[in-house]
Protein backbone atom coordinates (compact mmCIF):
# COMPACT_ATOMS: atom_id res chain seq x y z
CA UNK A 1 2.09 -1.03 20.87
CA UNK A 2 2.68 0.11 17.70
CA UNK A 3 3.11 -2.32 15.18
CA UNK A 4 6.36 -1.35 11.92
CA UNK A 5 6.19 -1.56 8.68
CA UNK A 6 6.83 -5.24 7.25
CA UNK A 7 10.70 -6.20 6.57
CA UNK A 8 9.34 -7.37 3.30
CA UNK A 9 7.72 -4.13 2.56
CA UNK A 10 11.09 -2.05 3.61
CA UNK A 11 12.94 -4.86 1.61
CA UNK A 12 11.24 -3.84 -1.22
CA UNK A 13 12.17 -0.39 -0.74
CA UNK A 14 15.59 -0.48 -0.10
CA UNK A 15 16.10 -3.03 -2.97
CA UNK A 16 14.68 -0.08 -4.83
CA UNK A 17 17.72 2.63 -2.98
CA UNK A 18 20.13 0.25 -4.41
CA UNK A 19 18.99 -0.32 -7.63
CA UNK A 20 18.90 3.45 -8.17
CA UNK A 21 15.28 5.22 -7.67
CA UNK A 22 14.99 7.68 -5.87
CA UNK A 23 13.40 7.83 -2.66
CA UNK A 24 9.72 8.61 -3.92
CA UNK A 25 9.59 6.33 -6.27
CA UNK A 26 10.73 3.11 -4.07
CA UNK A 27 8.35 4.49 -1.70
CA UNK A 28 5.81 4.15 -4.66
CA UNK A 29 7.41 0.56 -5.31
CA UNK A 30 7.31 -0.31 -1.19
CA UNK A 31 3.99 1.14 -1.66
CA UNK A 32 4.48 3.79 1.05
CA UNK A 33 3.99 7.62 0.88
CA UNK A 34 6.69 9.34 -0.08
CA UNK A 35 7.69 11.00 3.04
CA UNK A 36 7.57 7.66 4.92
CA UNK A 37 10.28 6.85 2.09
CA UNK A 38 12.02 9.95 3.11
CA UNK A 39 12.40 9.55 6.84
CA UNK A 40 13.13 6.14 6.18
CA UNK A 41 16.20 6.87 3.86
CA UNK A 42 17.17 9.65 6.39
CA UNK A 43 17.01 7.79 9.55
CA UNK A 44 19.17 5.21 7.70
CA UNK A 45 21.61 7.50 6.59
CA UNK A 46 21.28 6.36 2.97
CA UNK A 47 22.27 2.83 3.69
CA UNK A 48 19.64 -0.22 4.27
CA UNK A 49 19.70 -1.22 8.13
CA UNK A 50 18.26 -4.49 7.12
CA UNK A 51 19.58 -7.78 4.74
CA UNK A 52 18.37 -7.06 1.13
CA UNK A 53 19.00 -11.03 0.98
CA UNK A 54 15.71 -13.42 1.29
CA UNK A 55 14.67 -14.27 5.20
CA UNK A 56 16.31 -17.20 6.75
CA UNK A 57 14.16 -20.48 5.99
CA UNK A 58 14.38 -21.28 9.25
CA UNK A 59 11.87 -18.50 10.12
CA UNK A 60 8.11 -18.63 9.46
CA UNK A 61 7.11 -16.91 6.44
CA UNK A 62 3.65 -15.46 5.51
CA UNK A 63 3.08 -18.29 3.46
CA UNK A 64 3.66 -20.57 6.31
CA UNK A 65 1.20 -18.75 8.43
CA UNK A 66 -1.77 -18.80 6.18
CA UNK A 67 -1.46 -22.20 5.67
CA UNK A 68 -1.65 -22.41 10.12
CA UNK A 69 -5.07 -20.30 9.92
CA UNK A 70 -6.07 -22.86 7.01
CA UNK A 71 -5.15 -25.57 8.95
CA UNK A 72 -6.80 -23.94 11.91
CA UNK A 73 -9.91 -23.09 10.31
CA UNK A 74 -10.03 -26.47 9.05
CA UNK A 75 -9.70 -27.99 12.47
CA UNK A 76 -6.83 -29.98 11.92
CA UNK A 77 -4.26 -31.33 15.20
CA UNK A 78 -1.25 -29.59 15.33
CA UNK A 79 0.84 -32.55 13.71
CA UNK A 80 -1.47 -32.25 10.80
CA UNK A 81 -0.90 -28.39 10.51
CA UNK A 82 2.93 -28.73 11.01
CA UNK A 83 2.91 -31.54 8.04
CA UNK A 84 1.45 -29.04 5.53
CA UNK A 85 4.37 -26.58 6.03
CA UNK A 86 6.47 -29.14 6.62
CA UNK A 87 7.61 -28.02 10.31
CA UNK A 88 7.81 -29.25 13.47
CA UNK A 89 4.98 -29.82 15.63
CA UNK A 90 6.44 -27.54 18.37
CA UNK A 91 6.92 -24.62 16.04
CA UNK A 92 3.68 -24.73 15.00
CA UNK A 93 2.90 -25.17 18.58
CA UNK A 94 5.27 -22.06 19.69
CA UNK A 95 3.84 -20.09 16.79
CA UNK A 96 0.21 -20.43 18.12
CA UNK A 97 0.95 -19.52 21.81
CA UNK A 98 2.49 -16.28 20.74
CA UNK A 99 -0.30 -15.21 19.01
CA UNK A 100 -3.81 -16.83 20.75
CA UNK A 101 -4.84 -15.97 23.98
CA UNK A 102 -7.16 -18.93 24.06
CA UNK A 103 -5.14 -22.66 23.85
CA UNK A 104 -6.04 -24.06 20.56
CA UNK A 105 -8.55 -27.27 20.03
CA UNK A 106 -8.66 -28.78 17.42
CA UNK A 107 -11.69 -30.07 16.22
CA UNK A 108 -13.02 -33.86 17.53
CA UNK A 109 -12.72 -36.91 15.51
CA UNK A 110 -16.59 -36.70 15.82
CA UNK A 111 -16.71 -33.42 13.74
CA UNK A 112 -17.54 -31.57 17.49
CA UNK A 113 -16.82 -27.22 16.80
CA UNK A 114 -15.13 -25.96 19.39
CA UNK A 115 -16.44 -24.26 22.02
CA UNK A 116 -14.89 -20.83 21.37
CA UNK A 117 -13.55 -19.33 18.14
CA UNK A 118 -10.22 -19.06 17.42
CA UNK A 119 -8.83 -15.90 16.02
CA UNK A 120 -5.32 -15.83 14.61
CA UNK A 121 -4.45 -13.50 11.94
CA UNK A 122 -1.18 -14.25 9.65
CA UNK A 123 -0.37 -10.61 8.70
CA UNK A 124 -0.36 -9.56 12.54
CA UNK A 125 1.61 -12.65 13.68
CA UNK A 126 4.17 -11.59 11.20
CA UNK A 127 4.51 -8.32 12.38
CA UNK A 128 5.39 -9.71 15.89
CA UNK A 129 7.84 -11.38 14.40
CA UNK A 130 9.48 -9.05 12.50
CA UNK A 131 8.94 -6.75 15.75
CA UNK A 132 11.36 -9.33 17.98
CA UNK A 133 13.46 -9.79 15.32
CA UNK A 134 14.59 -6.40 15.18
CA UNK A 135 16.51 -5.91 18.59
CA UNK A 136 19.20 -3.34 18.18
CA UNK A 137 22.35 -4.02 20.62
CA UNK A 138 23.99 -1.04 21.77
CA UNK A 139 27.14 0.55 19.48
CA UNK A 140 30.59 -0.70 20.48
CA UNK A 141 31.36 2.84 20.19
CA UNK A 142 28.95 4.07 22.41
CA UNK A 143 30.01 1.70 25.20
CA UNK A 144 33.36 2.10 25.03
CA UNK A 145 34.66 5.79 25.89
CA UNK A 146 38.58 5.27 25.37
CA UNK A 147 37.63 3.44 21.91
CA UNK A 148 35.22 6.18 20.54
CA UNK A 149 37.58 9.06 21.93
CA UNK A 150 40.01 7.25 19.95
CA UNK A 151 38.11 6.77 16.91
CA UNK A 152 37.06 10.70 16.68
CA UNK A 153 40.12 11.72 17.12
CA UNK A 154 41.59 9.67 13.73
CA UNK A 155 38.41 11.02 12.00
CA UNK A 156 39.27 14.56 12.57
CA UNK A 157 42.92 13.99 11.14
CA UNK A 158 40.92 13.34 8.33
CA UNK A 159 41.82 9.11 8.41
CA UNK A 160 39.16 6.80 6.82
CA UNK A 161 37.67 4.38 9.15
CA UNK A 162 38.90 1.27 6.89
CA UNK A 163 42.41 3.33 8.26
CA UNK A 164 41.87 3.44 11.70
CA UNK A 165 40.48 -0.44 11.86
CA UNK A 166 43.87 -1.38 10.36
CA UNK A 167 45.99 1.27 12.76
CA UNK A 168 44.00 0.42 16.08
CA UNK A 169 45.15 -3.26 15.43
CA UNK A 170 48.94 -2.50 15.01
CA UNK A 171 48.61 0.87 17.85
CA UNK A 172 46.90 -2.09 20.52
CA UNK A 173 47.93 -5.53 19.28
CA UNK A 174 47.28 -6.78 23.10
CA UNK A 175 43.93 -4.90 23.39
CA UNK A 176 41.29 -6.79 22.12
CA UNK A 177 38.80 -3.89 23.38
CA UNK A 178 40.62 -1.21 20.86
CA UNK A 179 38.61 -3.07 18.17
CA UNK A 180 36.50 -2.03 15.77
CA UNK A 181 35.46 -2.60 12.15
CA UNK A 182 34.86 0.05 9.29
CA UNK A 183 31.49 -0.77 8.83
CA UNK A 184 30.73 -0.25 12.64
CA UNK A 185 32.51 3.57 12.37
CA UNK A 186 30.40 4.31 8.86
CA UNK A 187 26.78 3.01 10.73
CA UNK A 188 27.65 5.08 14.27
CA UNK A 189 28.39 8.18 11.55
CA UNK A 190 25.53 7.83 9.63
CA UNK A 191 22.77 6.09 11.23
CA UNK A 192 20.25 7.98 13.20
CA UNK A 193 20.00 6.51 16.69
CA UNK A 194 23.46 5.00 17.04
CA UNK A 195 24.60 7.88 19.08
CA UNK A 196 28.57 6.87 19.33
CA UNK A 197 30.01 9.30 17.19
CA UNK A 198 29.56 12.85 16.04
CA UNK A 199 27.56 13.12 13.17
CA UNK A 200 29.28 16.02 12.22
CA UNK A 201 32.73 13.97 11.87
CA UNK A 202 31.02 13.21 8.38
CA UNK A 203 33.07 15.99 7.09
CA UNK A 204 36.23 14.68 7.61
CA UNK A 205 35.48 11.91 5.80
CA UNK A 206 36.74 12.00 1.77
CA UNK A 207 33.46 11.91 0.24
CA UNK A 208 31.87 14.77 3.02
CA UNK A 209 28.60 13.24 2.48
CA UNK A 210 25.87 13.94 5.22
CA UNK A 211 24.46 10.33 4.07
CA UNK A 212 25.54 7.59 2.76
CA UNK A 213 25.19 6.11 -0.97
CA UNK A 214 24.30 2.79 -1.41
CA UNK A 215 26.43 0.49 -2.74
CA UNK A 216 25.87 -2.40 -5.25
CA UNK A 217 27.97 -4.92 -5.98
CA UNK A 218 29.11 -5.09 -9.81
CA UNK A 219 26.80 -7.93 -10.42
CA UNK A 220 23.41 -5.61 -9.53
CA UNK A 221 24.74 -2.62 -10.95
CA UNK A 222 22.47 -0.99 -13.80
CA UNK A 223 24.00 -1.93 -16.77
CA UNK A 224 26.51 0.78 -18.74
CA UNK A 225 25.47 1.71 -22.24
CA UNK A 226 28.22 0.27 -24.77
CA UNK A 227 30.48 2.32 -27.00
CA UNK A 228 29.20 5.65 -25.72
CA UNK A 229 31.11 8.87 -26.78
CA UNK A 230 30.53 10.89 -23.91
CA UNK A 231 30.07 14.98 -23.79
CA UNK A 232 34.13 15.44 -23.37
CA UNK A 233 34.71 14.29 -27.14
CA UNK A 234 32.34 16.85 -28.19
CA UNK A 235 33.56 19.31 -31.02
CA UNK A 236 34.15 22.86 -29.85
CA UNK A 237 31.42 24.17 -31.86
CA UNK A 238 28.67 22.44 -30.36
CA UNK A 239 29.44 24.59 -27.28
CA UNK A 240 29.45 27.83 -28.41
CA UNK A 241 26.14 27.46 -30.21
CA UNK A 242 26.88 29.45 -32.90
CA UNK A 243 26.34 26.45 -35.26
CA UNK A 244 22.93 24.89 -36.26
CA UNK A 245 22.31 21.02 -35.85
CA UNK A 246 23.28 20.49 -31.94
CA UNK A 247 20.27 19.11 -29.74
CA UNK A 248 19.68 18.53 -26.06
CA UNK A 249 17.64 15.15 -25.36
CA UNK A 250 16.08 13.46 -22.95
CA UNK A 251 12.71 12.09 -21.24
CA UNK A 252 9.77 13.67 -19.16
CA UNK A 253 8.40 10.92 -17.14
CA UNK A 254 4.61 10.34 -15.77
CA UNK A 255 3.19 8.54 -12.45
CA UNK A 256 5.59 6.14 -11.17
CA UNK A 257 8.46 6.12 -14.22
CA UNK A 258 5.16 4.99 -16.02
CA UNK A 259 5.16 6.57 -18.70
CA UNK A 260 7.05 9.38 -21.16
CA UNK A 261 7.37 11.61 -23.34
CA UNK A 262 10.61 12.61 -25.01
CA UNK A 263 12.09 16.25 -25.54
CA UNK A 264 14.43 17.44 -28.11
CA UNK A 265 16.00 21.01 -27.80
CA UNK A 266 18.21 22.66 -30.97
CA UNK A 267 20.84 24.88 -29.41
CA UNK A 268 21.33 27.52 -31.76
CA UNK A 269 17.55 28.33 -31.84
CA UNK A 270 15.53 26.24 -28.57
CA UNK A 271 13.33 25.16 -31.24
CA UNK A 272 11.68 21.84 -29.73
CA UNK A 273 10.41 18.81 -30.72
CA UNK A 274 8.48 16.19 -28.88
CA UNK A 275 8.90 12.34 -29.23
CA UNK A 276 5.37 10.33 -28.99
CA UNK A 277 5.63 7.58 -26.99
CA UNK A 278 2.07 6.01 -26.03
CA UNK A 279 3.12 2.95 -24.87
CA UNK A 280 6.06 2.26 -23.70
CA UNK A 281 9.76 4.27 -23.24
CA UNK A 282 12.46 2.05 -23.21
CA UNK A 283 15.55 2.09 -26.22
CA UNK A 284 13.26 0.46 -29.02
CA UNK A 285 10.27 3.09 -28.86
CA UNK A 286 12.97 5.69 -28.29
CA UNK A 287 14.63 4.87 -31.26
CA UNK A 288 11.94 4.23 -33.40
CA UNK A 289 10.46 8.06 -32.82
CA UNK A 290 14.08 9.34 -32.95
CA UNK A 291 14.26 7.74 -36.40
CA UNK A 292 10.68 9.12 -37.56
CA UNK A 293 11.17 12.85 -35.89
CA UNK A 294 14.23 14.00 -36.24
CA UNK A 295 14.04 12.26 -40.08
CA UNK A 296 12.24 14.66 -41.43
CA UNK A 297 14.62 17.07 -40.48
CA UNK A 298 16.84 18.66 -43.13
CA UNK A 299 20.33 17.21 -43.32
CA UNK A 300 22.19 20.25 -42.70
CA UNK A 301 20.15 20.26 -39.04
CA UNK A 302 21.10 16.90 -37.89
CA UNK A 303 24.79 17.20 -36.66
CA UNK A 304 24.48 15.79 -33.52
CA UNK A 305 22.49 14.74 -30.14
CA UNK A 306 23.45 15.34 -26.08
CA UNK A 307 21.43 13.23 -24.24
CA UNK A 308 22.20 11.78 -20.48
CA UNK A 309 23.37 8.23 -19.74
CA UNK A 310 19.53 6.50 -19.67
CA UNK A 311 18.55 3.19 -21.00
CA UNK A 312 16.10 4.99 -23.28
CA UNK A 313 19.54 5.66 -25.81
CA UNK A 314 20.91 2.15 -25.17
CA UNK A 315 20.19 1.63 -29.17
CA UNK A 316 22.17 4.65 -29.70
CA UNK A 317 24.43 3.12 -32.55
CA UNK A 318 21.18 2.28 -34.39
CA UNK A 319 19.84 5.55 -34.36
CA UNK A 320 23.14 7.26 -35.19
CA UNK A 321 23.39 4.85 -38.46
CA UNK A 322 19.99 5.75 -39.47
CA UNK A 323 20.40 9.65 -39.35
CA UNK A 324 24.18 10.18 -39.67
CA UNK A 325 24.52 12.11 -36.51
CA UNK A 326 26.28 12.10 -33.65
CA UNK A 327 25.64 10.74 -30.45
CA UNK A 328 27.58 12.40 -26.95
CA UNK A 329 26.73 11.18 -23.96
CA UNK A 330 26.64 13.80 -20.40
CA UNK A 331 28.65 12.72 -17.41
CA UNK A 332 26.53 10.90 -14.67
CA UNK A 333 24.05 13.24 -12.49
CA UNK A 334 25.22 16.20 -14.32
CA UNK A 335 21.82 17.77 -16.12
CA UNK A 336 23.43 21.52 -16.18
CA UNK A 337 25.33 19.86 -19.33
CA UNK A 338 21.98 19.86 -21.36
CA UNK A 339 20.56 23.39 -19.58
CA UNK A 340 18.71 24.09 -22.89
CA UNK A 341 16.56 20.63 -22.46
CA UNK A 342 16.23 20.73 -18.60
CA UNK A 343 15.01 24.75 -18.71
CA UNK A 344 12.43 23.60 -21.86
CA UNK A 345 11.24 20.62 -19.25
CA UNK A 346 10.46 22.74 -17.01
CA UNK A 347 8.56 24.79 -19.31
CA UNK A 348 6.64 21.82 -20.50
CA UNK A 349 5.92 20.90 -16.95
CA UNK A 350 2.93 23.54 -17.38
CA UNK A 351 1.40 21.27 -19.88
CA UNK A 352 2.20 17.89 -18.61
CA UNK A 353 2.06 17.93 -14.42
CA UNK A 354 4.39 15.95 -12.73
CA UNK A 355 2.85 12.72 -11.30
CA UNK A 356 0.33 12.26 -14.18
CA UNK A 357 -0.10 9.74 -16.85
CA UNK A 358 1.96 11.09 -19.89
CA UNK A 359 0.43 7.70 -22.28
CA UNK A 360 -2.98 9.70 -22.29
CA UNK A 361 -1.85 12.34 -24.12
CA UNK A 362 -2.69 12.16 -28.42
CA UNK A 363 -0.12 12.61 -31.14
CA UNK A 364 -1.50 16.39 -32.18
CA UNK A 365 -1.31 17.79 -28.30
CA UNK A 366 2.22 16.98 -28.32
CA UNK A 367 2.63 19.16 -31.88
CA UNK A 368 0.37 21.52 -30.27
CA UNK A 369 2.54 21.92 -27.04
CA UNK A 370 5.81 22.14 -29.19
CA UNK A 371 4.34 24.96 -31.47
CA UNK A 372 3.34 26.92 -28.29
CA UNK A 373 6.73 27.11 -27.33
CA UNK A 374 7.93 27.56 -30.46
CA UNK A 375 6.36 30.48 -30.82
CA UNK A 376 7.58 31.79 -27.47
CA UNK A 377 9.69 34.70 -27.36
CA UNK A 378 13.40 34.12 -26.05
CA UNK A 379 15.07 36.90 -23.98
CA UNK A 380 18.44 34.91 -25.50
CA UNK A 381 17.49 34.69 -29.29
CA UNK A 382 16.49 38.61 -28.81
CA UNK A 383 13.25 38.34 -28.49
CA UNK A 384 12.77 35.85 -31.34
CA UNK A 385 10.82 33.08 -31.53
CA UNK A 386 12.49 30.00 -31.38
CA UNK A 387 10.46 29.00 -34.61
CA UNK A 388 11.30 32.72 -36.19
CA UNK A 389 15.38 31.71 -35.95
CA UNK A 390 14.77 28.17 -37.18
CA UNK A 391 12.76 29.80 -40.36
CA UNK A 392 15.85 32.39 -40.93
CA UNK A 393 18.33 29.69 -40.98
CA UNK A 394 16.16 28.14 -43.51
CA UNK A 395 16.19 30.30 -45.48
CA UNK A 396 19.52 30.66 -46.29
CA UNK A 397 21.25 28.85 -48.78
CA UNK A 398 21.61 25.35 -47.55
CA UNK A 399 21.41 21.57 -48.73
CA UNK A 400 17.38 20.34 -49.78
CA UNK A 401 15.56 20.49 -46.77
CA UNK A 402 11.89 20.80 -45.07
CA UNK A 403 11.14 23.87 -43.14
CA UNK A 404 9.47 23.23 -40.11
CA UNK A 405 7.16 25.87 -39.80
CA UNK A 406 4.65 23.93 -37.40
């Protein structure tokens, strides 16, 4: 028989879903592999098929087991053993005939060993039991013809389910078996194995997604940056690029959202610059190398910043006080609205591999890697180098600056 994953393991995981990674790195979290994390999320259809709330005290935890194999290995009765988890003598008792194939003996007042070892193991017995716990009744849907015809039918005249639940009860008030909740029509859609309703059907739902996205509730959701301007308010000319100052930001992150290193990408010219950030990437460090970077920077080249809607800029205000530039914000999972900083991270992937440690990597590589593509020709600056277009707007006439010539 093979024995599943943990629910504590895939509790971790789907905590993970909800809180926002993405599938290979709550598979890191759960630590699974990431295309256990994959078929996991898939067979699911996006949504966790277990409670993300703590197991039922009423159930034996892990704890409580390895205090029964302490209490067994100790040779203590069974009223002895239930004391110390503070259970009943027959659960213990239950608990131990489930998972020995030999009764169990404690050991004689006399100090007598028993005559045959006893071998119970806590992590296995747990498995059973998260095994038998997970017994999967049949869909309503799929045992009830007349009520999944019915339910198809409204899906393909494009109603929502939390529609046809309210319909079905004023279409049938006298048929209890024409019941159904929305949550029952959203698992048969989109979990694997349900078999009741088409998956196809999906379409006709308003969203059209092929899986669903998890939900949290307002009290788990990530928290919103304050008093951000977002890329909508941006001034006309930051679009066209034809004026200096405008930069594309964001992070690069290591092994397991570890570790970073931040990218900053003028429009005009794709000249880069590369934030240090050895320890740690979250708004402080962020805005401390904002600060120190983009400082030395002559005035006329700080106008403003486009960076996405991460943590790392949740000092934003700070760091637009300190340089006198503006900070716009892009719309959520919309990247092509900094394609100047997501085409240079891909070009800096060649330097820093996905899935490595970025921490490792000194002060003077980073310079290093941002004068190599500095002085990388650029089919849209004419061949230029992004450094050769940052010099000729230097040298113009323009307010006391520091060229930065690398």
């Amino acid at each position: 028989m093979r024995i599943p994953v943990s629910r504590a393991v895939r509790r971790v995981f789907w905590r993970a879903i909800r809180d926002g990674a993405t599938t290979q790195d709550a598979a890191a979290v759960a630590g699974m592999s990431s295309q256990q994390g994959d078929v996991w999320f898939r067979d699911a259809g996006g949504m966790s098929p277990l409670s993300l709330k703590p197991p039922s005290e009423r159930f034996l935890s892990i704890r409580d087991r390895e205090l029964i194999l302490a209490g067994i290995s100790a040779g203590l009765s069974i009223r002895a053993i239930s004391r110390s988890i503070e259970r009943s003598p027959s659960t213990v008792l239950r608990e131990l005939e489930r998972n020995l194939q030999n009764p169990y003996r404690p050991r004689s007042r006399r100090g007598r060993p028993r005559s045959t070892p006893v071998k119970y193991s806590p992590s296995l017995a747990q498995r059973r039991a998260d095994l038998k716990m997970a017994r999967p009744k049949p869909a309503k849907l799929a045992l009830n013809d007349r009520l999944r015809d019915e339910v198809q039918h409204r899906l393909s005249e494009k109603a929502s389910p939390e529609q046809i639940m309210r319909r079905l009860r004023l279409d049938f008030p006298d048929d209890p078996e024409m019941r159904v909740s929305h949550e029952t029509i959203y698992q048969s859609l989109y979990v694997q194995g349900r078999g009741a309703l088409r998956r196809d059907l999906t379409v006709a739902l308003r969203t059209g997604r092929a899986l669903r996205k998890p939900q949290r509730r307002a009290t788990e959701r990530q928290g919103r940056i304050r008093d951000m301007v977002l890329i909508s308010d941006r001034p006309a000319e930051v679009e066209d690029r034809a004026v200096p100052g405008h930069w594309e930001g964001d992070l690069i992150v290591g092994k397991d959202s570890g570790s970073a290193i931040g990218t900053l990408v003028e429009r005009a010219t794709r000249f880069v610059m590369l934030l240090h950030l050895p320890d740690k990437h979250g708004a402080i460090e962020v805005q401390q190398a904002m600060i120190e970077t983009m400082g030395r920077l002559p005035e006329f080249l700080r106008k403003s910043v486009t960076w996405d809607q991460g943590k790392e800029m949740a000092n934003h205000a700070e760091i637009r006080l300190a340089l006198d530039m503006d900070i716009y914000f892009c719309d959520p999972h919309s990247p092509w609205q900094r394609g100047s900083n997501e085409n240079t991270n891909g070009l800096l992937r060649q330097y820093f591999p996905k899935g490595t440690d970025l921490s490792g990597y000194h002060h003077d590589y980073l310079d290093y890697v941002a004068n190599q593509l500095n002085d990388r020709p650029r089919k849209t600056l004419d061949w230029k180098t992004p450094k050769e277009a940052l010099n000729e707007l230097l040298s113009k006439p323009q307010p006391t600056g520091v060229a930065l010539t690398g």
